[in-house]
Protein backbone atom coordinates (compact mmCIF):
# COMPACT_ATOMS: atom_id res chain seq x y z
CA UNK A 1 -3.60 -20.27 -23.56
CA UNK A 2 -2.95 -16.19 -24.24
CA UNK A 3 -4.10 -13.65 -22.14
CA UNK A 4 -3.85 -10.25 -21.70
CA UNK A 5 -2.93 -8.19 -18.12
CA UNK A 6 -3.24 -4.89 -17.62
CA UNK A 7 -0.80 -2.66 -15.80
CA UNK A 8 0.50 0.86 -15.17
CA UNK A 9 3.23 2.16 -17.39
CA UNK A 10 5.71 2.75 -14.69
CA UNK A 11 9.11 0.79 -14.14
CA UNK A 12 8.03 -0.43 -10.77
CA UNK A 13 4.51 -1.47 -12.10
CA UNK A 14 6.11 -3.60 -15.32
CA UNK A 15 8.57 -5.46 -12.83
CA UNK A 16 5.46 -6.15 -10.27
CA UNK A 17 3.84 -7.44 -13.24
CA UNK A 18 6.58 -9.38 -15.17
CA UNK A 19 7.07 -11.29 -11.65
CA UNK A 20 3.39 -12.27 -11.72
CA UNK A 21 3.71 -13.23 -15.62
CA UNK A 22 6.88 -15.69 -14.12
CA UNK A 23 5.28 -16.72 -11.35
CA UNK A 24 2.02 -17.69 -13.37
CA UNK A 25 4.52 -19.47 -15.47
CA UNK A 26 6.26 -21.83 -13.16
CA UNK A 27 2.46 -23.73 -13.18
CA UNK A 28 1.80 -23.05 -16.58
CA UNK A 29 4.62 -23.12 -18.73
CA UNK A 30 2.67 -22.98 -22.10
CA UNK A 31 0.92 -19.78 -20.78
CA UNK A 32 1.34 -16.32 -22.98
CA UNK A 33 0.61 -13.10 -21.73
CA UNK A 34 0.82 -10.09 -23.20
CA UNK A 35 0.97 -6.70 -21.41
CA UNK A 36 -1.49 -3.81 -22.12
CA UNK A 37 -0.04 -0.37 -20.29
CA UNK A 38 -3.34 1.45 -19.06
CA UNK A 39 -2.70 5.18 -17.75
CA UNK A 40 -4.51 5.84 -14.70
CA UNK A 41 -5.63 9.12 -12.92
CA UNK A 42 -2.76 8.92 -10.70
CA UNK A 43 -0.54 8.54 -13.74
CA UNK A 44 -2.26 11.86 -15.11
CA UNK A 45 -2.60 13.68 -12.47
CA UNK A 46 1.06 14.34 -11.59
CA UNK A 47 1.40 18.05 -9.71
CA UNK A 48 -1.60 17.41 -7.54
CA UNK A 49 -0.41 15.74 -3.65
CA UNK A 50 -2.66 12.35 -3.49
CA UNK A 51 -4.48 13.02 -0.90
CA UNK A 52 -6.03 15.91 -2.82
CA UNK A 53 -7.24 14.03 -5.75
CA UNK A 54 -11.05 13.72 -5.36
CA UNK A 55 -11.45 9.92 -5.84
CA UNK A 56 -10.67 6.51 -4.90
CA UNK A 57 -8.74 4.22 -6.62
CA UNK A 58 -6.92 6.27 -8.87
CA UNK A 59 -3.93 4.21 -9.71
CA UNK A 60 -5.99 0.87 -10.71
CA UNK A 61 -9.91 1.93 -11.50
CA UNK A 62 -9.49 2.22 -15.27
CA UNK A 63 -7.29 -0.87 -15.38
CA UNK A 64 -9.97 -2.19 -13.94
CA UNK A 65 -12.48 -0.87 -16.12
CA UNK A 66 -10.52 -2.74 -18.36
CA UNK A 67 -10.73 -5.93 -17.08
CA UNK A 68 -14.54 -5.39 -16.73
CA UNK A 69 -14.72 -4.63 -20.31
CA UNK A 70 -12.67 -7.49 -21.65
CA UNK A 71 -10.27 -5.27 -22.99
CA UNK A 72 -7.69 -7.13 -20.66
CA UNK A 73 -7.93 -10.72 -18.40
CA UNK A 74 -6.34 -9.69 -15.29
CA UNK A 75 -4.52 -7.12 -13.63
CA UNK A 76 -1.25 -6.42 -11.23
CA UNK A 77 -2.08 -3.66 -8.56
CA UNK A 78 0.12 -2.83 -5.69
CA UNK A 79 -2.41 -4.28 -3.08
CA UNK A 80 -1.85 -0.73 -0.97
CA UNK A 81 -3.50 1.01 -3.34
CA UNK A 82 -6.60 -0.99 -4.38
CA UNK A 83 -9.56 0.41 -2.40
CA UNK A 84 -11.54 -1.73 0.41
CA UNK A 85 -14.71 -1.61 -1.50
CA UNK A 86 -15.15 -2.26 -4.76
CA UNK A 87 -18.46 -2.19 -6.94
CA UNK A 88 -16.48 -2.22 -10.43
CA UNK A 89 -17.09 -6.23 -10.91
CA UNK A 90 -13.52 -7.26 -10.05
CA UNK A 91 -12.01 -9.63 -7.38
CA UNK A 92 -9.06 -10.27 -5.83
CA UNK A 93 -8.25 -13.61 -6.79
CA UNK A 94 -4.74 -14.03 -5.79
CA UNK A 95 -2.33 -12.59 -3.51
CA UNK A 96 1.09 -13.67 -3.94
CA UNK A 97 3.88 -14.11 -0.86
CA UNK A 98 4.26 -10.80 0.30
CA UNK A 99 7.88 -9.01 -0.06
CA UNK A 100 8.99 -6.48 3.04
CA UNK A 101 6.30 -4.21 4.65
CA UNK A 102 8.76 -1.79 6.23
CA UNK A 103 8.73 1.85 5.51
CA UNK A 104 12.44 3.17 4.63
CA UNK A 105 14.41 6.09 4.73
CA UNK A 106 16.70 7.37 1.77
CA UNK A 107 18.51 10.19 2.73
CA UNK A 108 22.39 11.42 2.13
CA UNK A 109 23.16 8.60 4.56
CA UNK A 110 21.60 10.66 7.64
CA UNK A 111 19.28 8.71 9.93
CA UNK A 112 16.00 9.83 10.89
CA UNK A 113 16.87 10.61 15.14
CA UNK A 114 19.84 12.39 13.38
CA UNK A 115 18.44 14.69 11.12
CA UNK A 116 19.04 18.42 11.61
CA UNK A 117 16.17 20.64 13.11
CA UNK A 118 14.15 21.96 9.99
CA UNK A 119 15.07 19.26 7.76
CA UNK A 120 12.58 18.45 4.70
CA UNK A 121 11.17 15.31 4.26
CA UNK A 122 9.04 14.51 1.49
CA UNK A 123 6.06 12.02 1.37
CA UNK A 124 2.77 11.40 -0.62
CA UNK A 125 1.20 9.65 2.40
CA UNK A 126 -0.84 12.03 5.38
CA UNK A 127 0.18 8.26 7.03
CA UNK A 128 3.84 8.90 6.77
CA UNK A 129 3.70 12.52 6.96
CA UNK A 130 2.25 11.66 10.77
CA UNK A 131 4.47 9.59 11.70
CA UNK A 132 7.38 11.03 11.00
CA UNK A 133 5.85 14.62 13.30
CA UNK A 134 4.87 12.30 15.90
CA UNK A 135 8.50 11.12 16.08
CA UNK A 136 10.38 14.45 15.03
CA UNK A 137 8.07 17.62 14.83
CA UNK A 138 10.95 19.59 14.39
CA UNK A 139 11.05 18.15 10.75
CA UNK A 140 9.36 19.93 8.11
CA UNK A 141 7.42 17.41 5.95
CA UNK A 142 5.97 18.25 2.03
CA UNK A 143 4.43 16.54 -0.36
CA UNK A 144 5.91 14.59 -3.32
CA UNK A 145 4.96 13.12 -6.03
CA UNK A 146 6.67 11.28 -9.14
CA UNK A 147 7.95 7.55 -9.67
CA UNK A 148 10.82 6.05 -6.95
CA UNK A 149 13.64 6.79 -9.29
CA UNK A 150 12.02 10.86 -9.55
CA UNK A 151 11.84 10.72 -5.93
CA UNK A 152 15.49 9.78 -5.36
CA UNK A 153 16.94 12.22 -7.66
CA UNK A 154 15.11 15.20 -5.38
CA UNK A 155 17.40 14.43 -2.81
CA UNK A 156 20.28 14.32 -4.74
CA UNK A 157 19.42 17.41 -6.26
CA UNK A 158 18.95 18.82 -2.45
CA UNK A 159 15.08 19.99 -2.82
CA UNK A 160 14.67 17.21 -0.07
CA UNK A 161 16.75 15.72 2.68
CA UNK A 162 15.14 12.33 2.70
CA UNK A 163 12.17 10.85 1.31
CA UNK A 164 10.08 7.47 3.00
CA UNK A 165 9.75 5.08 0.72
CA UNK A 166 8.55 1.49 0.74
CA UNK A 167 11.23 -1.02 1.03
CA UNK A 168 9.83 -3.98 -1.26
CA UNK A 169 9.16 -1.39 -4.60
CA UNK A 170 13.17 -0.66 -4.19
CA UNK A 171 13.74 -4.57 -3.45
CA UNK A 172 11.68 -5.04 -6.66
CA UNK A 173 13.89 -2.47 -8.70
CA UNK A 174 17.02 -4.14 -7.10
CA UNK A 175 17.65 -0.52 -5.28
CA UNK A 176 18.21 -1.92 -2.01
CA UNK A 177 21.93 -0.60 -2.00
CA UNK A 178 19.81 3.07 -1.54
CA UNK A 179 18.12 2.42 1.88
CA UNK A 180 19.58 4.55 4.72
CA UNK A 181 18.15 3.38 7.65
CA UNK A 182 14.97 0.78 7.46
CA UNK A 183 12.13 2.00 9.85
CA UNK A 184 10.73 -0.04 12.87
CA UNK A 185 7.55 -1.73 11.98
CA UNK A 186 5.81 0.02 15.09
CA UNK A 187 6.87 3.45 14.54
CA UNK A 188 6.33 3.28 10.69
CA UNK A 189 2.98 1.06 10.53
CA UNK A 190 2.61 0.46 7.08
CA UNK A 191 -0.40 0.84 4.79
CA UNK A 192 -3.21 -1.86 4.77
CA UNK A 193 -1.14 -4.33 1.99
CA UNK A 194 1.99 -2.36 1.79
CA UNK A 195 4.54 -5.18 0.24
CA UNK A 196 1.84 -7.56 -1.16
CA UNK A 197 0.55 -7.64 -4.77
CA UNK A 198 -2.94 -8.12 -5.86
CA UNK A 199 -3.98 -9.53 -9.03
CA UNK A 200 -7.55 -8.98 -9.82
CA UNK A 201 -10.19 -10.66 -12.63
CA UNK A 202 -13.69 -10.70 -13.30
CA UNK A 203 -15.53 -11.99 -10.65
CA UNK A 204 -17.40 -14.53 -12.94
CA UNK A 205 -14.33 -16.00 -14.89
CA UNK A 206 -14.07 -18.96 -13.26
CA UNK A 207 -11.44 -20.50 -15.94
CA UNK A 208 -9.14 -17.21 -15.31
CA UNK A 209 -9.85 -17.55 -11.58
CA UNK A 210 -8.85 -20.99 -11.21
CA UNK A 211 -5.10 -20.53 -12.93
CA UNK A 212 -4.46 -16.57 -11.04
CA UNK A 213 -5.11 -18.58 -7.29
CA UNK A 214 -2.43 -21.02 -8.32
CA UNK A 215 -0.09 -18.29 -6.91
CA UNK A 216 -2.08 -16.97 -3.99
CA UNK A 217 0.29 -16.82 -0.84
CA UNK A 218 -2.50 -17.84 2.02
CA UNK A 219 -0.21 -16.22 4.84
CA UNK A 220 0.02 -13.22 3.17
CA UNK A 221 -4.10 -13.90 2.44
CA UNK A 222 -4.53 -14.03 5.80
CA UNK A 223 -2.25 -10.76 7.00
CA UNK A 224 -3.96 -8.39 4.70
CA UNK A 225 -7.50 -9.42 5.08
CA UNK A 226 -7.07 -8.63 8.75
CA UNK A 227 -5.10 -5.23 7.91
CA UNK A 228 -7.95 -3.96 5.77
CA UNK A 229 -10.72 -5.35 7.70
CA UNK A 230 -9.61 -2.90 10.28
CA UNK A 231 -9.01 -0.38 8.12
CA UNK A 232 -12.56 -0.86 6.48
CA UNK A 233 -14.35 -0.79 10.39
CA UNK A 234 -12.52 2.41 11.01
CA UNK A 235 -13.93 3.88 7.72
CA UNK A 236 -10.60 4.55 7.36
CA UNK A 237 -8.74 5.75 3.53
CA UNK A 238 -6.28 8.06 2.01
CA UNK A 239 -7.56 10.90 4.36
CA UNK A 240 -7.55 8.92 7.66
CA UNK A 241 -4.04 8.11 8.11
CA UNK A 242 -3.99 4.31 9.50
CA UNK A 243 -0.95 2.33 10.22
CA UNK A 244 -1.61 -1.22 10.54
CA UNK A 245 0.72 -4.66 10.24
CA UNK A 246 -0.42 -8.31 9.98
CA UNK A 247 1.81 -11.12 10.87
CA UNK A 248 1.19 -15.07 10.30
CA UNK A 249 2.77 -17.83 10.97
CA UNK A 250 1.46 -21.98 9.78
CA UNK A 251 -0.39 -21.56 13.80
CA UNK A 252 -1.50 -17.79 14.26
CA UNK A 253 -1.92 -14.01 12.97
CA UNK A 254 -1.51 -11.02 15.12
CA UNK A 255 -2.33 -7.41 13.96
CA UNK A 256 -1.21 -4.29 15.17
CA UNK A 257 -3.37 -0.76 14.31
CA UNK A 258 -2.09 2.76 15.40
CA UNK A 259 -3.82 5.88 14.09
CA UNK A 260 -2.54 9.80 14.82
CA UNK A 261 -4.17 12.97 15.77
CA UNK A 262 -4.31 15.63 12.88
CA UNK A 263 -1.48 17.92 14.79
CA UNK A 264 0.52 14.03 14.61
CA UNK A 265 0.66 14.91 18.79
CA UNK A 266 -1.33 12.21 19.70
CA UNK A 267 -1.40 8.27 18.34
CA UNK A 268 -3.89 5.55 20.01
CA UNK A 269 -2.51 2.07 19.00
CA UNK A 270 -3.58 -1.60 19.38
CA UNK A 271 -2.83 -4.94 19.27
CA UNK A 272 -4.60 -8.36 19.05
CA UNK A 273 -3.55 -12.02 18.18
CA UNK A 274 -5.95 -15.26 16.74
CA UNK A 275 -5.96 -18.05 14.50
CA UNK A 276 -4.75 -18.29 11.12
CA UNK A 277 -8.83 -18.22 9.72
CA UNK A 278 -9.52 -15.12 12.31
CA UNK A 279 -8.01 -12.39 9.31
CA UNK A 280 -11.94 -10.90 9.44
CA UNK A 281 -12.90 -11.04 12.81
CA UNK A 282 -8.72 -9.51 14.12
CA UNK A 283 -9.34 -6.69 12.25
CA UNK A 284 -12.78 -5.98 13.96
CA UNK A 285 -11.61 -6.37 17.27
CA UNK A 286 -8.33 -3.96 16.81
CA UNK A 287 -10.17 -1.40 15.19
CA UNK A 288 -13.07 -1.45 18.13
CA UNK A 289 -10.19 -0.81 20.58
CA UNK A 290 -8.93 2.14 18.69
CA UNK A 291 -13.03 3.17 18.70
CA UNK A 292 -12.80 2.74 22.22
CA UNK A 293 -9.85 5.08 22.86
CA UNK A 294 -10.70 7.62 20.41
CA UNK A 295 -10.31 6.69 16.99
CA UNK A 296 -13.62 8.05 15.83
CA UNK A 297 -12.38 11.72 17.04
CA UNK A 298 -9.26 11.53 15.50
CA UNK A 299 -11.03 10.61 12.29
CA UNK A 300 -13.51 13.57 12.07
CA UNK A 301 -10.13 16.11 12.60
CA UNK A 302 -8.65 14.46 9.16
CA UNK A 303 -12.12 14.43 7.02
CA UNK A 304 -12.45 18.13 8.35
CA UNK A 305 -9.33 18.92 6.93
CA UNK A 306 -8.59 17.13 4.10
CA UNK A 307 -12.04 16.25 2.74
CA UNK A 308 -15.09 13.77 3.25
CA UNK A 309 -14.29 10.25 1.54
C-alpha cells in the first residue's frame, strides 16, 4: 500500500512525521508513504504574535483541507495545536504514546527564580506569558515567533534572555543538551496535548482508519481527552490562557486545570482523579470547579482584550 501524509515544512514537523511514518512501519512493513509539505497560515504569517491571528487552527486547517480533498491520506499535527472542534470532515484517529509535557527554560544557563529584575523572556503563548508574571512580574515578557532553532539563536544573539519552550519538540530534534532548567508541571501547566501527536484522516476511510489506530497510545488517549474536554467546557482557546495536565496509569487518570487573571495576579486551579474511561466526564468536573471559583470572569478579561474567539 502507498499513501500520502501531509505535514508542515518545518524541521520539527518532518521529524514528528518521519516518527509516525516508522512507527506505522513497525506493523506494516510493506507500507510507503510519501510526504506532501503543505504551508499553513501560521507558516505565512510569520511577524504577526499568534494570538493575534484572527482564526483557529492555523498551523493544520489547510493540511487538513487536504486530507478532505484527497490531495493527501493522513496528517501529523502537534496535538496542541489542533482545535477542540472541528467541522472540516477530519478525525483524530490515532494518538501515539505521548513524549514529555513539561514546559522548559533555555536561557544562558540562568534559572527562572534567578533571573535579574527586568529580564526579557520571550513566548508565543498568553498561557506562558501568565505564568511566568504570576511567578516573576518583575520579568518583562514579549512575543516571539519563528521555528525552535530561530528561537534559540535570539538568545544567543541577546534580543532575549530566555525563551519557554516545550521539552518533547527539543527531545524530538535531539536538543535536549539546551534545556536550562525544566519547569514544574504545576507552575507551568501545559497546553491541552502539549507532548502528544495527532494524526488525523477522513472520518469515512475506514481502510486508512483501521491501519493509523494501530499506533494509538490509549493512556495518552485517555490524558488528552480529559485535558481538552476541560478546555472545551471552559470555552477556553488561544485567547483564554488554560493550563491543564492529564496523568494515567493501567488503574486511573487524574487532571489538573489552573487558569490566570489577565494582570497574571490571580490563578484559580483544580484538581480531580477517576477511572481510566472517565477522560470526558474529568474534564467536566475540573473545569465546573474553576466555574465555580471564577473562571468565567477571568475569561471575559482575556476575550476583552485580546479578541472574541
Amino acid at each position: 500500500m502507498i499513501l500520502t501524509v501531509g505535514t508542515r515544512g518545518s524541521k520539527l514537523s518532518l521529524i514528528q512525521t518521519d516518527m509516525v511514518i516508522k512507527s506505522l512501519k513497525f506493523f506494516y512493513p510493506e507500507l510507503e508513504v510519501k510526504v506532501k509539505v503543505v504551508k499553513t497560515t501560521g507558516d505565512k504569517e510569520r511577524g504577526k504574535p499568534l494570538f493575534t491571528i484572527d482564526r483557529k487552527g492555523i498551523f493544520e486547517k489547510e493540511i487538513d483541507v487536504a486530507v478532505v480533498k484527497g490531495e493527501v491520506d493522513f496528517a501529523v499535527h502537534s496535538l496542541k495545536d489542533v482545535p477542540i472542534l472541528d467541522n472540516l470532515g477530519t478525525k483524530i484517529v490515532a494518538i501515539p504514546k505521548r513524549l514529555s509535557p513539561h514546559d522548559v527554560l533555555f536561557s544562558k544557563s540562568i534559572p527562572l527564580k534567578k533571573l535579574p529584575k527586568g529580564a526579557v523572556i520571550g513566548t508565543s503563548s498568553l498561557r506562558r506569558m501568565a505564568q511566568v508574571k504570576f511567578l516573576r512580574p518583575d520579568l518583562e515578557v514579549k512575543p516571539i515567533r519563528g521555528n525552535v532553532e530561530t528561537r534559540i539563536a535570539k538568545v544567543n544573539r541577546g534580543e532575549f534572555d530566555g525563551v519557554i519552550l516545550a521539552e518533547a519538540g527539543l527531545d524530538r530534534m535531539c536538543l535536549n543538551n539546551l534545556i536550562t532548567e525544566r519547569l514544574p508541571i504545576y507552575d507551568f501547566a501545559p497546553a491541552a496535548g502539549q507532548g502528544a501527536l495527532a494524526v488525523v484522516t477522513k472520518g469515512n476511510n475506514k481502510a486508512i482508519i483501521e491501519l493509523l489506530r494501530s499506533i494509538d497510545d490509549p493512556l495518552t488517549r485517555a490524558e488528552v481527552t480529559a485535558e481538552r474536554s476541560l478546555v472545551f467546557a471552559l470555552k477556553g482557546g488561544c485567547r483564554v490562557p488554560i493550563g491543564v495536565i492529564g496523568r494515567a496509569d493501567d488503574k486511573s487518570l487524574s487532571l489538573y486545570g489552573c487558569v490566570f487573571s489577565v494582570d497574571a495576579r490571580k490563578k484559580i486551579f483544580s484538581f480531580a482523579k477517576g477511572d481510566l474511561d472517565e477522560a470526558e466526564r474529568l474534564g467536566g468536573e475540573v473545569a465546573q470547579s474553576l466555574l465555580e471559583k471564577g473562571a468565567k470572569a477571568f475569561e471575559i478579561e482575556w476575550r476583552k482584550k485580546y479578541g472574541a474567539w
